[in-house]
Protein backbone atom coordinates (compact mmCIF):
# COMPACT_ATOMS: atom_id res chain seq x y z
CA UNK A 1 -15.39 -35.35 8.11
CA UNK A 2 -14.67 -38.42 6.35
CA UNK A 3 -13.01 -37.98 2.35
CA UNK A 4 -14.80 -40.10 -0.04
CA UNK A 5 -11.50 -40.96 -1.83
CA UNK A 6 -9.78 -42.31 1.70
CA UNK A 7 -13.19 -43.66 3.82
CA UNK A 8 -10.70 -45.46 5.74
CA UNK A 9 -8.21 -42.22 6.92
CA UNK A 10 -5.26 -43.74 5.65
CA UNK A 11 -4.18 -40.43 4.54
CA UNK A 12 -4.54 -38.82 8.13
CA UNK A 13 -1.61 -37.80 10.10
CA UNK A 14 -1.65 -38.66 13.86
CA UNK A 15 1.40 -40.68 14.17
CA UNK A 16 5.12 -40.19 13.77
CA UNK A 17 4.95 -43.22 11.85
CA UNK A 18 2.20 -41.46 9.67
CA UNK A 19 4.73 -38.12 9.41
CA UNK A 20 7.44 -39.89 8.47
CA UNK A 21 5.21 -41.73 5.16
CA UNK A 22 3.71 -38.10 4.31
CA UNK A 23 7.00 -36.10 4.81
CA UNK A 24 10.01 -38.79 4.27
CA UNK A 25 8.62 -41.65 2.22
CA UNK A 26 5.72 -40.95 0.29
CA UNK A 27 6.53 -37.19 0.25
CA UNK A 28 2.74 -35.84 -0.53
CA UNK A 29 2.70 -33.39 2.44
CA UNK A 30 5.97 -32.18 1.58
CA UNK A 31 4.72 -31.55 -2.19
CA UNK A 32 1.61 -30.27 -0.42
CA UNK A 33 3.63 -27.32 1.75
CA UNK A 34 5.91 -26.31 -1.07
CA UNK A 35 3.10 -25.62 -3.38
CA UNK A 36 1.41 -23.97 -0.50
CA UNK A 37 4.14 -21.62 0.13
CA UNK A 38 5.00 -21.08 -3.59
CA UNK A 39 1.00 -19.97 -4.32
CA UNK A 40 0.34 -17.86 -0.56
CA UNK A 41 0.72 -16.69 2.21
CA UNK A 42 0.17 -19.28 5.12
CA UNK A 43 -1.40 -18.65 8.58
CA UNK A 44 -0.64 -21.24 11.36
CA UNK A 45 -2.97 -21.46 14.14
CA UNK A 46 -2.53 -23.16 17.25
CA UNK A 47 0.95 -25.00 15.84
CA UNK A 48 4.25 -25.02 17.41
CA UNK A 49 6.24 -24.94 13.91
CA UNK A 50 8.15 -27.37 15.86
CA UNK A 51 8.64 -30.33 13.60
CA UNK A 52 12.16 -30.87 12.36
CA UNK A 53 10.83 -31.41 8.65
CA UNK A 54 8.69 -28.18 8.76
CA UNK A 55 11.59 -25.94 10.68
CA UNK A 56 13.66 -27.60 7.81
CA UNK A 57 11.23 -26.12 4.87
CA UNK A 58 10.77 -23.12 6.99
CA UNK A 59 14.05 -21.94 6.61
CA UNK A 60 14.45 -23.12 2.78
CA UNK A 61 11.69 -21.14 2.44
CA UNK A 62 13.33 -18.57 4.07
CA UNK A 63 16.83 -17.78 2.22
CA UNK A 64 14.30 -18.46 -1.07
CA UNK A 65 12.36 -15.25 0.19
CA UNK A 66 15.91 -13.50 0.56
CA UNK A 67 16.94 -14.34 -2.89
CA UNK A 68 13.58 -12.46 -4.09
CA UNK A 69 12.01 -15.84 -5.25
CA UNK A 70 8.04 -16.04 -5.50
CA UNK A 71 7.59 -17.61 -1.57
CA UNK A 72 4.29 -16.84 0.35
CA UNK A 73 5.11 -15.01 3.92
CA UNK A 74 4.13 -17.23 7.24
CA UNK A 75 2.29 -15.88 9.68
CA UNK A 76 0.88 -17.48 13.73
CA UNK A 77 -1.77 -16.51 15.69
CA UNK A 78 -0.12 -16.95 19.23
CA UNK A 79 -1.69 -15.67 22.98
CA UNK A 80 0.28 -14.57 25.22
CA UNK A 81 0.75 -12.31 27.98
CA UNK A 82 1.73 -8.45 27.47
CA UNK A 83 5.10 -9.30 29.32
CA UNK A 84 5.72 -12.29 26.89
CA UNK A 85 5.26 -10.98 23.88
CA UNK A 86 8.73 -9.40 23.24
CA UNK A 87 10.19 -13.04 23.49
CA UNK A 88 7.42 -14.80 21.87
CA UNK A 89 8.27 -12.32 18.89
CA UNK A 90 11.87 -13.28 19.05
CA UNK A 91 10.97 -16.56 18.94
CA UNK A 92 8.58 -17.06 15.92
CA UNK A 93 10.96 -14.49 14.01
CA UNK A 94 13.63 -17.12 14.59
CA UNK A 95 11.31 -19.07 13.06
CA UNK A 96 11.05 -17.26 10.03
CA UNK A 97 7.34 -16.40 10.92
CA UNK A 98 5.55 -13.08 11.47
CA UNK A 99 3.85 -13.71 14.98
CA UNK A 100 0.55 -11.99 15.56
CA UNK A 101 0.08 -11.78 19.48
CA UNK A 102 -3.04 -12.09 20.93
CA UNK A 103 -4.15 -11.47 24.92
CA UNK A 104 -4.41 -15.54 26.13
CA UNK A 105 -6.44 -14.31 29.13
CA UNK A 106 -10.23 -15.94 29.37
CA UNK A 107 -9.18 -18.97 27.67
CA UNK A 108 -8.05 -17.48 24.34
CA UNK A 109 -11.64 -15.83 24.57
CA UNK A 110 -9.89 -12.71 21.73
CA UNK A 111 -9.41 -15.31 19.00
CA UNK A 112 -12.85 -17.09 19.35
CA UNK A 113 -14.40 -13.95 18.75
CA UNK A 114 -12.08 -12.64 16.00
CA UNK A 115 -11.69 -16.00 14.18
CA UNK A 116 -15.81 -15.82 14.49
CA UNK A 117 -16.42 -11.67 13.16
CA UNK A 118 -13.63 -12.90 10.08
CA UNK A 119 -15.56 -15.93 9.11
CA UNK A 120 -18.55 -13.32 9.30
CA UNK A 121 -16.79 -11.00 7.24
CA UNK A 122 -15.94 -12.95 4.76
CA UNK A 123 -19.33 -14.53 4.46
CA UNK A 124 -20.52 -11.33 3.78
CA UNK A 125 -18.15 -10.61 0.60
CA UNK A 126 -18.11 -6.59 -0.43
CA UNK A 127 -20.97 -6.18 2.34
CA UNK A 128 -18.96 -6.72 5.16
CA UNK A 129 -15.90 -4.71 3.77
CA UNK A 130 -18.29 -1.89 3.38
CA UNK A 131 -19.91 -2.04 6.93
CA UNK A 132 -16.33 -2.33 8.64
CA UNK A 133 -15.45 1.25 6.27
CA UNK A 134 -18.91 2.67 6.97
CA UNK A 135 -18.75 1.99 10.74
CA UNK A 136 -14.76 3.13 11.54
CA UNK A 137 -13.42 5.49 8.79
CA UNK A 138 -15.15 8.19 9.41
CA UNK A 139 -14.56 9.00 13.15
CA UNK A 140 -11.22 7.33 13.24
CA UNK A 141 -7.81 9.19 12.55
CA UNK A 142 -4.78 6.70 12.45
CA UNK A 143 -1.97 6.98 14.79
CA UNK A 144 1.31 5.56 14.43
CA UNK A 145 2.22 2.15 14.77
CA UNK A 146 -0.83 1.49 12.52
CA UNK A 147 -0.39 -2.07 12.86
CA UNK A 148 -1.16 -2.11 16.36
CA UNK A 149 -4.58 -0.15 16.12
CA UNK A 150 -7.00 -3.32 14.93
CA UNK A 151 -9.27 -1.03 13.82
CA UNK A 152 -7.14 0.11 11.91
CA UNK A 153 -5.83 -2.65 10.07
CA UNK A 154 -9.40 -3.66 9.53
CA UNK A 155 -10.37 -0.37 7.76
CA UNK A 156 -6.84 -0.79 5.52
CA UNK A 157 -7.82 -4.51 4.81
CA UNK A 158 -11.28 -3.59 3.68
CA UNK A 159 -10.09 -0.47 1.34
CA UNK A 160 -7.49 -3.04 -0.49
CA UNK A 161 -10.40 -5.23 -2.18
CA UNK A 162 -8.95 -5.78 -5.82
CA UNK A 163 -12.34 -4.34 -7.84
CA UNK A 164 -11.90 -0.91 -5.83
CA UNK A 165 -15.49 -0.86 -5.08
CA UNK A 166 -14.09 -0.43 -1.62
CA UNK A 167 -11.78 1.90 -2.06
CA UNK A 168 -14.56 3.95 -3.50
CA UNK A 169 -16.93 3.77 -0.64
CA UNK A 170 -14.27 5.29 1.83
CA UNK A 171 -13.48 8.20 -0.94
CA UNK A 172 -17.16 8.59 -1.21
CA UNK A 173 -17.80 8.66 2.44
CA UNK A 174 -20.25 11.34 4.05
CA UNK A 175 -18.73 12.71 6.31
CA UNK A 176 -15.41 12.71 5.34
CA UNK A 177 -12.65 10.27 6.21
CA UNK A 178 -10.03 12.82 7.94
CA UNK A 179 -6.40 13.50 5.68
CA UNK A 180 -4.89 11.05 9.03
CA UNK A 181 -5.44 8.67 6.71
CA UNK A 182 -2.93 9.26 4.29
CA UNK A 183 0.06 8.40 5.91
CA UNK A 184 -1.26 4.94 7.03
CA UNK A 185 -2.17 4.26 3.44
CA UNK A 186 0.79 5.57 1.93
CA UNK A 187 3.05 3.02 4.79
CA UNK A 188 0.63 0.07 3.17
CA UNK A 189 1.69 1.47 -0.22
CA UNK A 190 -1.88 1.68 -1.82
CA UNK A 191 -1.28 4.58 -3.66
CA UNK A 192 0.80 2.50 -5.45
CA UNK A 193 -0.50 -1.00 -6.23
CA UNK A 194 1.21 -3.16 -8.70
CA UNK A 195 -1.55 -3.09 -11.81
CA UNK A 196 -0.53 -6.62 -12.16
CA UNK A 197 -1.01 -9.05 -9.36
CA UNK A 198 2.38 -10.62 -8.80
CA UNK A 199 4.87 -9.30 -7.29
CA UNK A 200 6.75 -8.01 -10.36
CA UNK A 201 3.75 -6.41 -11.71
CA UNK A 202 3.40 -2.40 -12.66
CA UNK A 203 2.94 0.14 -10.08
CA UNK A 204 1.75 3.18 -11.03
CA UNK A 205 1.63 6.00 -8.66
CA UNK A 206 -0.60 9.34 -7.67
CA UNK A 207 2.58 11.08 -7.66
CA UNK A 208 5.66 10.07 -8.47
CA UNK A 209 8.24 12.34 -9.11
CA UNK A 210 9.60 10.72 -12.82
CA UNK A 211 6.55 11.15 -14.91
CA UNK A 212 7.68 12.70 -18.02
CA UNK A 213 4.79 11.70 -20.53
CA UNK A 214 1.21 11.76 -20.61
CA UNK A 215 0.94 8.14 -20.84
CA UNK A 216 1.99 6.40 -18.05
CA UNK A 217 0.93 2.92 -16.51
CA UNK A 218 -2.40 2.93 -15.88
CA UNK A 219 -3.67 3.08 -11.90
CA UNK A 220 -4.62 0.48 -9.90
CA UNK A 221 -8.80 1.25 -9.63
CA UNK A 222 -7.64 1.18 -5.61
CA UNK A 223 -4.81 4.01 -6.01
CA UNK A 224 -7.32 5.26 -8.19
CA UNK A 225 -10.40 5.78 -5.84
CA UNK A 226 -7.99 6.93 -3.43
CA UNK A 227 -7.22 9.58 -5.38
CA UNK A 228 -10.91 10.81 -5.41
CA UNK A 229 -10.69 11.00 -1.98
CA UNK A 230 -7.49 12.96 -1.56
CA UNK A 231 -9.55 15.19 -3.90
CA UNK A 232 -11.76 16.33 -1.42
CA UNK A 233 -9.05 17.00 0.68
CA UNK A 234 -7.82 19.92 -1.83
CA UNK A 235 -8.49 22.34 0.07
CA UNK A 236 -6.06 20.95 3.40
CA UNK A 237 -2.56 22.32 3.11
CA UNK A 238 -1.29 18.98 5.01
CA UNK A 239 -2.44 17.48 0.76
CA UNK A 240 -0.47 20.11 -0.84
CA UNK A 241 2.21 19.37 1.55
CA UNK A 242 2.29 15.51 0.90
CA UNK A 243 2.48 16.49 -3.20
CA UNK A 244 4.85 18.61 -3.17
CA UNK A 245 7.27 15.96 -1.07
CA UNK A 246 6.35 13.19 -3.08
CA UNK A 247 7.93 14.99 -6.34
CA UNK A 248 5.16 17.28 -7.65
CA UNK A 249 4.68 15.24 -10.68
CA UNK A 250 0.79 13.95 -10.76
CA UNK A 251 -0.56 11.03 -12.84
CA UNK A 252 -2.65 12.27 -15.71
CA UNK A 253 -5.46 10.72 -14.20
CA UNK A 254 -5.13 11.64 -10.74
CA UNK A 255 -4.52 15.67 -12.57
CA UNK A 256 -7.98 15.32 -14.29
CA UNK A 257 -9.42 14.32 -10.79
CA UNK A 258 -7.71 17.55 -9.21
CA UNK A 259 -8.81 19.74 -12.05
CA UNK A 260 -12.07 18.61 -11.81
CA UNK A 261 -12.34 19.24 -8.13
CA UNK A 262 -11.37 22.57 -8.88
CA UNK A 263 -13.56 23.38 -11.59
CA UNK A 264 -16.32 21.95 -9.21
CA UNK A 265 -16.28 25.26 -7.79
CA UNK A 266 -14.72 24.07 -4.66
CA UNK A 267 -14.17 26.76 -2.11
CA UNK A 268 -10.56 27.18 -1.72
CA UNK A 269 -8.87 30.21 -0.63
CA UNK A 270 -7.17 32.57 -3.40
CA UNK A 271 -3.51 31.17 -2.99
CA UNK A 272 -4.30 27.17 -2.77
CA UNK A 273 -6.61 27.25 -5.58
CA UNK A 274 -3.93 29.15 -7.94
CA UNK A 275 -1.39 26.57 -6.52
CA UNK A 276 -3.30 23.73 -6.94
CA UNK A 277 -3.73 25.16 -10.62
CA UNK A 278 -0.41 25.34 -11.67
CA UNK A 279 0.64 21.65 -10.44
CA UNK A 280 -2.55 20.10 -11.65
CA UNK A 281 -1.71 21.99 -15.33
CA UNK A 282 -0.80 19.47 -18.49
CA UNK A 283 2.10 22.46 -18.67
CA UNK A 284 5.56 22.09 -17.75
CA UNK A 285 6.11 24.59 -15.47
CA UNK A 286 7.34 22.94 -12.32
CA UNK A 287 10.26 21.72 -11.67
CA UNK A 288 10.16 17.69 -11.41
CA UNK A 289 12.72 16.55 -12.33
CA UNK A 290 16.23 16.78 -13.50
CA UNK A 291 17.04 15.01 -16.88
CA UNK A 292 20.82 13.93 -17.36
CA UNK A 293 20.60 14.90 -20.84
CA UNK A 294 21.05 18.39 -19.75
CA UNK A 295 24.28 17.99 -18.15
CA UNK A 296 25.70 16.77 -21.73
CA UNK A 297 24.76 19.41 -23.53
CA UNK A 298 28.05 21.05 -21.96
CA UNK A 299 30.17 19.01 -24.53
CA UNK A 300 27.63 18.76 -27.28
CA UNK A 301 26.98 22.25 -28.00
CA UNK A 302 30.48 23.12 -28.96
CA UNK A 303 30.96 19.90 -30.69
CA UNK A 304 28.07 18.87 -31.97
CA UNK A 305 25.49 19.80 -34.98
CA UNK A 306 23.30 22.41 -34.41
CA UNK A 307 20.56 20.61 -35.62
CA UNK A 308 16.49 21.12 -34.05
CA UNK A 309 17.08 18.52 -31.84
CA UNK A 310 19.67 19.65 -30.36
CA UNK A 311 17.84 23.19 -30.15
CA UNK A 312 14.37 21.99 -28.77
CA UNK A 313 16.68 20.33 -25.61
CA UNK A 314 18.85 23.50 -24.88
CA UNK A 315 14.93 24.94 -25.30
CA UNK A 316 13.98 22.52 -22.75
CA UNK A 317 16.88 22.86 -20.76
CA UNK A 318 16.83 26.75 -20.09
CA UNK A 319 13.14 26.72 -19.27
CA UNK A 320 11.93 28.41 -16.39
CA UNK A 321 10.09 26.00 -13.58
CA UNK A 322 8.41 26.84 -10.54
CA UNK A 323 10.38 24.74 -7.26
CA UNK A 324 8.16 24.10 -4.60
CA UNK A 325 9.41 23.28 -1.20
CA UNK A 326 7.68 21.38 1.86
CA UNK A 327 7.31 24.50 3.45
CA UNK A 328 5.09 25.69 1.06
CA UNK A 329 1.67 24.58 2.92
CA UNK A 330 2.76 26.35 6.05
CA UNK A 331 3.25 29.45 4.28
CA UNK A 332 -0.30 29.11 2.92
CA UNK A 333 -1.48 28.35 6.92
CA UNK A 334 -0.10 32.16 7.46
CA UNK A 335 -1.06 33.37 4.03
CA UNK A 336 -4.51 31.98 4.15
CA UNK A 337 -6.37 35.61 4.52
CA UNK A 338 -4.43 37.43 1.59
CA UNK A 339 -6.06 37.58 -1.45
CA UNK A 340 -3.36 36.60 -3.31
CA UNK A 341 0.10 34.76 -3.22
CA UNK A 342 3.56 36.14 -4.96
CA UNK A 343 5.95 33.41 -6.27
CA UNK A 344 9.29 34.83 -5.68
């Protein structure tokens, strides 16, 4: 295709003479590759990273990366054979780039056809992240490593759309995306997606175990959809399970999406639903987490004023909680039939 600003190609690169003015002299592709790096993640494809001026900005870019500055992560589309891909790995992490292997066989037929369903997929904007969540989420349940299931890492790509209209369509799904799912978006952290969309931006969670007021950051409308669908998981012990290890402590909004759940009239069996009560309750009742405060009150008490302050947090302090252990949900597996549970 020719540019309209060079007709002639004098900007091309096809010589070394021609690498040499945009990398050494002139400097423009250098420029151009910083910026690129600096703004986002870069996939090569069919390139060898092999040029001394690239390997040289590769590995700026990567003690940059170390230091925590703002650098985009590299990644290469490489075939190879199954028995080559443990060195080909070494090799392109070497490089500083994240290598994704491919099988080479029928001349590279694999990356035709994925290169062609992305384009596709892209082309089709919301539509085809919908159709790839519609077709596979349903019947699929995630095994460990995630990354290496593709359709797996498709449905996870799809569900991270920005908007959350995605992430709504899988919690909305009919049938039911199985609870497998939650560990393979937990490990891609989207129950806790920075608000903000650099890196230093806030991340509010579904659970996190330091809440301590009712107005925390706000969710990401993908953590946030997500939690609609954990919602229809309430009544799955492996949910209370995953609460309870994560800290207990539920984002107000992710509480009113519980509580509404369960004044939905969802059937639940006696013990989960008076569970799933108390932690989804605006009350402070279970135990979260500790506050240092407490541990001075040892020396303030004698010394200091006994003022209300100091009264509400020895009030505070001396509270009973409810602890909840992981073993809680298997309890309720053997408990299940009772028609009620006993805290002890």
């Amino acid at each position: 295709m020719i540019n309209d600003r060079d007709p002639d190609g004098h900007t091309l690169v096809l010589t070394g003479a021609d690498f040499g003015t945009a990398y050494l002299t002139e400097r423009w592709a250098s420029r151009f590759v910083s910026e690129l790096f600096r703004r986002f993640p870069v996939l090569f494809v069919g390139y060898s990273v092999e040029d001394p001026v690239i390997r040289y900005m590769m590995d700026a870019f990567a003690a940059d990366r170390i230091l925590g500055e703002g650098v985009g992560r590299a990644y290469v589309l490489d075939g190879s054979l199954a028995a080559e891909r443990p060195d080909k790995t070494a090799v392109w992490e070497a490089k500083g780039v994240i290598p994704i292997l491919y099988d080479s066989d029928d001349d590279h037929r694999a990356l035709h056809v994925t290169l062609a369903k992305w384009a596709d997929c892209h082309a089709s904007g919301l539509l085809g992240r919908e159709n790839i969540i519609t077709e596979h989420a349903s019947s699929k349940k995630p095994v460990k490593p995630f990354d290496d299931d593709p359709v797996v890492s498709q449905v996870l790509w799809a569900i991270s759309e920005p908007s959350g209209h995605s992430a709504l369509v899988f919690a909305r799904l009919d049938p039911l995306p199985p609870l497998e799912w939650l560990e393979a978006l937990e490990e891609r952290g989207l129950f806790r997606v920075a608000v903000s969309p650099d890196e230093g931006g806030i991340r509010a969670a579904l659970v996190d175990p330091g809440y301590r007021s009712d107005s925390p950051s706000p969710l990401h409308p993908v953590t946030r959809a997500l939690g609609e669908w954990l919602a229809r998981h309430i009544d799955n012990p492996e949910l209370l399970n995953w609460v309870v290890r994560s800290g207990c402590s539920l984002h107000p909004d992710f509480r009113d999406i519980l509580r509404r759940r369960l004044d939905s009239g969802a059937n639940l069996p006696p013990a989960l639903k008076q569970i799933w009560g108390i932690i989804a309750s605006e009350a402070p009742i279970v135990w979260k987490k500790a506050q240092w405060s407490w541990f001075h009150l040892h020396a303030r008490l004698p010394a200091g004023e006994w003022n209300t302050v100091l009264r509400l947090e020895l009030l505070d302090a001396i509270t009973p909680v409810l602890a909840l252990e992981q073993y809680l949900a298997s309890l309720l597996l053997l408990e299940r039939r009772r028609e009620a549970f006993i805290f002890v």
